[in-house]
Every structure is written in C-alpha cells, then in structure tokens.
C-alpha atoms as a PDB file:
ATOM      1  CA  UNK A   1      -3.431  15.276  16.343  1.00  0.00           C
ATOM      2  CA  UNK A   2      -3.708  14.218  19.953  1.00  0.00           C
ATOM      3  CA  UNK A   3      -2.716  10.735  21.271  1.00  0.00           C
ATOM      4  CA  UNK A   4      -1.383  10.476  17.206  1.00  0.00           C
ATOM      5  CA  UNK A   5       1.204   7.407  17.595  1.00  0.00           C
ATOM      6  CA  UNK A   6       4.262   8.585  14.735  1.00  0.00           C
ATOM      7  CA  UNK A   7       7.304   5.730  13.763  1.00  0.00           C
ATOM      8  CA  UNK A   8      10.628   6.650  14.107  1.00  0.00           C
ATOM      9  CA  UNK A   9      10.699   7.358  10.131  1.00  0.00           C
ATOM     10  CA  UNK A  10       7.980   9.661   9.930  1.00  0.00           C
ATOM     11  CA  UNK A  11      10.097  11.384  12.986  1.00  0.00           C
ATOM     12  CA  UNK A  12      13.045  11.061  10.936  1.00  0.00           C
ATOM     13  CA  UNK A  13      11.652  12.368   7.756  1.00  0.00           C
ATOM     14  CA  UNK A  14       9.806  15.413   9.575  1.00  0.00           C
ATOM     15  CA  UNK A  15      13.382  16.375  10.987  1.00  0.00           C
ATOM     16  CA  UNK A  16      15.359  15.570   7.623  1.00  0.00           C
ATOM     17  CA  UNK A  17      12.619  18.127   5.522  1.00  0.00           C
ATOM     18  CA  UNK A  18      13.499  20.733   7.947  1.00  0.00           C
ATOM     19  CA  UNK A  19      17.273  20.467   7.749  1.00  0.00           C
ATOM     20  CA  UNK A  20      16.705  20.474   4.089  1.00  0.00           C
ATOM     21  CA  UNK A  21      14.678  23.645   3.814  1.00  0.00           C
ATOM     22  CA  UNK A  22      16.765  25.669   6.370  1.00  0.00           C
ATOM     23  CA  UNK A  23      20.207  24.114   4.917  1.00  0.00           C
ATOM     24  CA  UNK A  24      21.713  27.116   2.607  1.00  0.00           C
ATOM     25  CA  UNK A  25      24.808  24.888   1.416  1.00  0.00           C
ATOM     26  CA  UNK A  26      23.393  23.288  -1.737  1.00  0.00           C
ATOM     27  CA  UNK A  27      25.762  19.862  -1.721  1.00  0.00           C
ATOM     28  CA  UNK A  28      24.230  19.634   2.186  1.00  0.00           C
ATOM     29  CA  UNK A  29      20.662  20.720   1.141  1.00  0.00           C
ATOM     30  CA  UNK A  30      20.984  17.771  -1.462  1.00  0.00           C
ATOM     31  CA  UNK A  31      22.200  14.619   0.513  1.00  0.00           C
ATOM     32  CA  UNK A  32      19.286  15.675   2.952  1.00  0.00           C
ATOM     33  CA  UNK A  33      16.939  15.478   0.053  1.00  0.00           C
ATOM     34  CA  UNK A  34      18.116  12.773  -0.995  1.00  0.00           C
ATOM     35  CA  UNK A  35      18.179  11.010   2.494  1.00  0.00           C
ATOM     36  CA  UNK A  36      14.807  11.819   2.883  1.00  0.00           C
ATOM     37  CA  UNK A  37      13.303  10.953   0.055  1.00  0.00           C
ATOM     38  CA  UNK A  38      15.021   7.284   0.478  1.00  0.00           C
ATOM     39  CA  UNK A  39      12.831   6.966   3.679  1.00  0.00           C
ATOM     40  CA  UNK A  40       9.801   8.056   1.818  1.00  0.00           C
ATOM     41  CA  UNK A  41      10.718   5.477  -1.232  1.00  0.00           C
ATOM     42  CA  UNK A  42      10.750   2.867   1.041  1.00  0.00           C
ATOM     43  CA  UNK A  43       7.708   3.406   3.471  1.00  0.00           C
ATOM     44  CA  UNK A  44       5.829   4.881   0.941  1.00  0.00           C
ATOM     45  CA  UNK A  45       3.946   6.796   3.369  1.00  0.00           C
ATOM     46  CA  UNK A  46       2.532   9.177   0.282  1.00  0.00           C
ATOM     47  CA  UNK A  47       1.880   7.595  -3.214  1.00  0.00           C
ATOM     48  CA  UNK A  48       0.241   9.818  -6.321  1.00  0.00           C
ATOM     49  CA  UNK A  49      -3.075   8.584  -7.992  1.00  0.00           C
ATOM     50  CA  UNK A  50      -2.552  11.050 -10.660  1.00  0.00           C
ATOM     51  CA  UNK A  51       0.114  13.247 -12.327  1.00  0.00           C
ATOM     52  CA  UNK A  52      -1.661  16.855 -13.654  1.00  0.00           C
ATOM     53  CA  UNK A  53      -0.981  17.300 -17.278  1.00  0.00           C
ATOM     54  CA  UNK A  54       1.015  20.143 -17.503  1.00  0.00           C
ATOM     55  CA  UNK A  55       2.253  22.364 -20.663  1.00  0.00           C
ATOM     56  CA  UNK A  56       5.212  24.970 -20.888  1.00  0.00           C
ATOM     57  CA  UNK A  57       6.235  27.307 -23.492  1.00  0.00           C
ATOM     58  CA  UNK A  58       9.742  28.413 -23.739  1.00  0.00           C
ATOM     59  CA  UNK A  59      11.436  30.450 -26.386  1.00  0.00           C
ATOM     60  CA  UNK A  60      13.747  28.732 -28.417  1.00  0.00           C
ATOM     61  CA  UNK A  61      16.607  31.459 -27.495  1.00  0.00           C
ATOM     62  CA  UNK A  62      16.590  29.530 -23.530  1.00  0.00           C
ATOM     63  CA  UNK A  63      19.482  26.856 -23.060  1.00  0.00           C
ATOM     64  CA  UNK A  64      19.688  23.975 -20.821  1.00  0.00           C
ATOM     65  CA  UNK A  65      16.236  23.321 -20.502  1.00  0.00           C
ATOM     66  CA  UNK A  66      15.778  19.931 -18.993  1.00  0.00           C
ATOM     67  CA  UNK A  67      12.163  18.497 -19.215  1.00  0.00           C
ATOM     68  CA  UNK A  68      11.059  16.325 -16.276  1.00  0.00           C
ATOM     69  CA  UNK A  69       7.893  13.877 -15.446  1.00  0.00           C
ATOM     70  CA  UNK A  70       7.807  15.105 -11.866  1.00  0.00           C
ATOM     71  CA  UNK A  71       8.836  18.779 -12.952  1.00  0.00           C
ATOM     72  CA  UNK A  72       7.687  19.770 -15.701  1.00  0.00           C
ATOM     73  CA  UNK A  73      10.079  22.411 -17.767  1.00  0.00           C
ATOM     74  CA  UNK A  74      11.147  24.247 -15.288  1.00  0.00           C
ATOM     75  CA  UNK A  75      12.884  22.147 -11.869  1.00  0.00           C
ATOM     76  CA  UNK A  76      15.773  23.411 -12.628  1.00  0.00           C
ATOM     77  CA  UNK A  77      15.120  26.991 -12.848  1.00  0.00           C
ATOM     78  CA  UNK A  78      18.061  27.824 -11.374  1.00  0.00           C
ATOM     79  CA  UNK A  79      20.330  26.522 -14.783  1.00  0.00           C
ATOM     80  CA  UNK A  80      18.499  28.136 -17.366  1.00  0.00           C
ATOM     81  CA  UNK A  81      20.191  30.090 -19.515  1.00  0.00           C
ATOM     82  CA  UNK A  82      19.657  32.502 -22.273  1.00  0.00           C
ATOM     83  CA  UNK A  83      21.381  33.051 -25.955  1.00  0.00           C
ATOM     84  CA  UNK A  84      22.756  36.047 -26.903  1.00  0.00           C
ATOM     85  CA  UNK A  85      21.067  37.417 -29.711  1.00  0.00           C
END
C-alpha cells in the first residue's frame, strides 16, 4: 500500500518467510521457521478467532501418524508410512 509505514519485524519476518520457502536444506528451512515464527509469537501481528473443525480418515495399515491442533492428521506428510500387508 502506498505511504504504508512497516517495523523492522514485519521487514524481518517478510525476509525470514522467503528464506524459508526458497531454503531446500531442511535443518536450514527449520531454524528459519522457527526464527520467524518467534517474531510472530511475540508481536502477534496475526491471532486466530477460530480453528475449523476438521476430520481425517486414515487406514489403520498407515504408521507414524501424528495428530496435531494446528495440523490436523496430516503435517507431517512427509513421515507417513505404510505396513506391509
């Protein structure tokens, strides 16, 4: 927006989302994460009114499933695993 006046944290957070997002190292990609949401814990420039209710469905064959408020089932996609049959 024009003549918008931003802090040096919203600067700081801006730049530290995307390092995060164009960082392919994964221990990296996570201390900027986790840098950045520091910032936002403590200026609390966003704050949610309301958390959708959300429902999965997995098989009962899938390991390492690792429900999460903020999540739901499936944050951590990535670790997943399934059984052998």
């Amino acid at each position: 927006m024009k003549n918008w006046q931003v802090s040096d944290w919203e600067k700081e957070i801006d730049r530290l989302f995307i390092a995060g997002y164009q960082t392919v190292d994964e221990n990296k990609r996570r201390e900027i994460y986790g840098e950045f949401q520091q910032i936002v814990a403590e200026q609390l420039p966003i704050f949610f009114l309301v958390n959708p209710l959300s429902l999965e469905a997995v098989r009962n064959h899938i390991d390492n499933l690792k429900f999460s408020a903020i999540g739901g089932a499936f944050w951590n996609i990535e670790e997943l695993k399934i059984q052998d049959k």
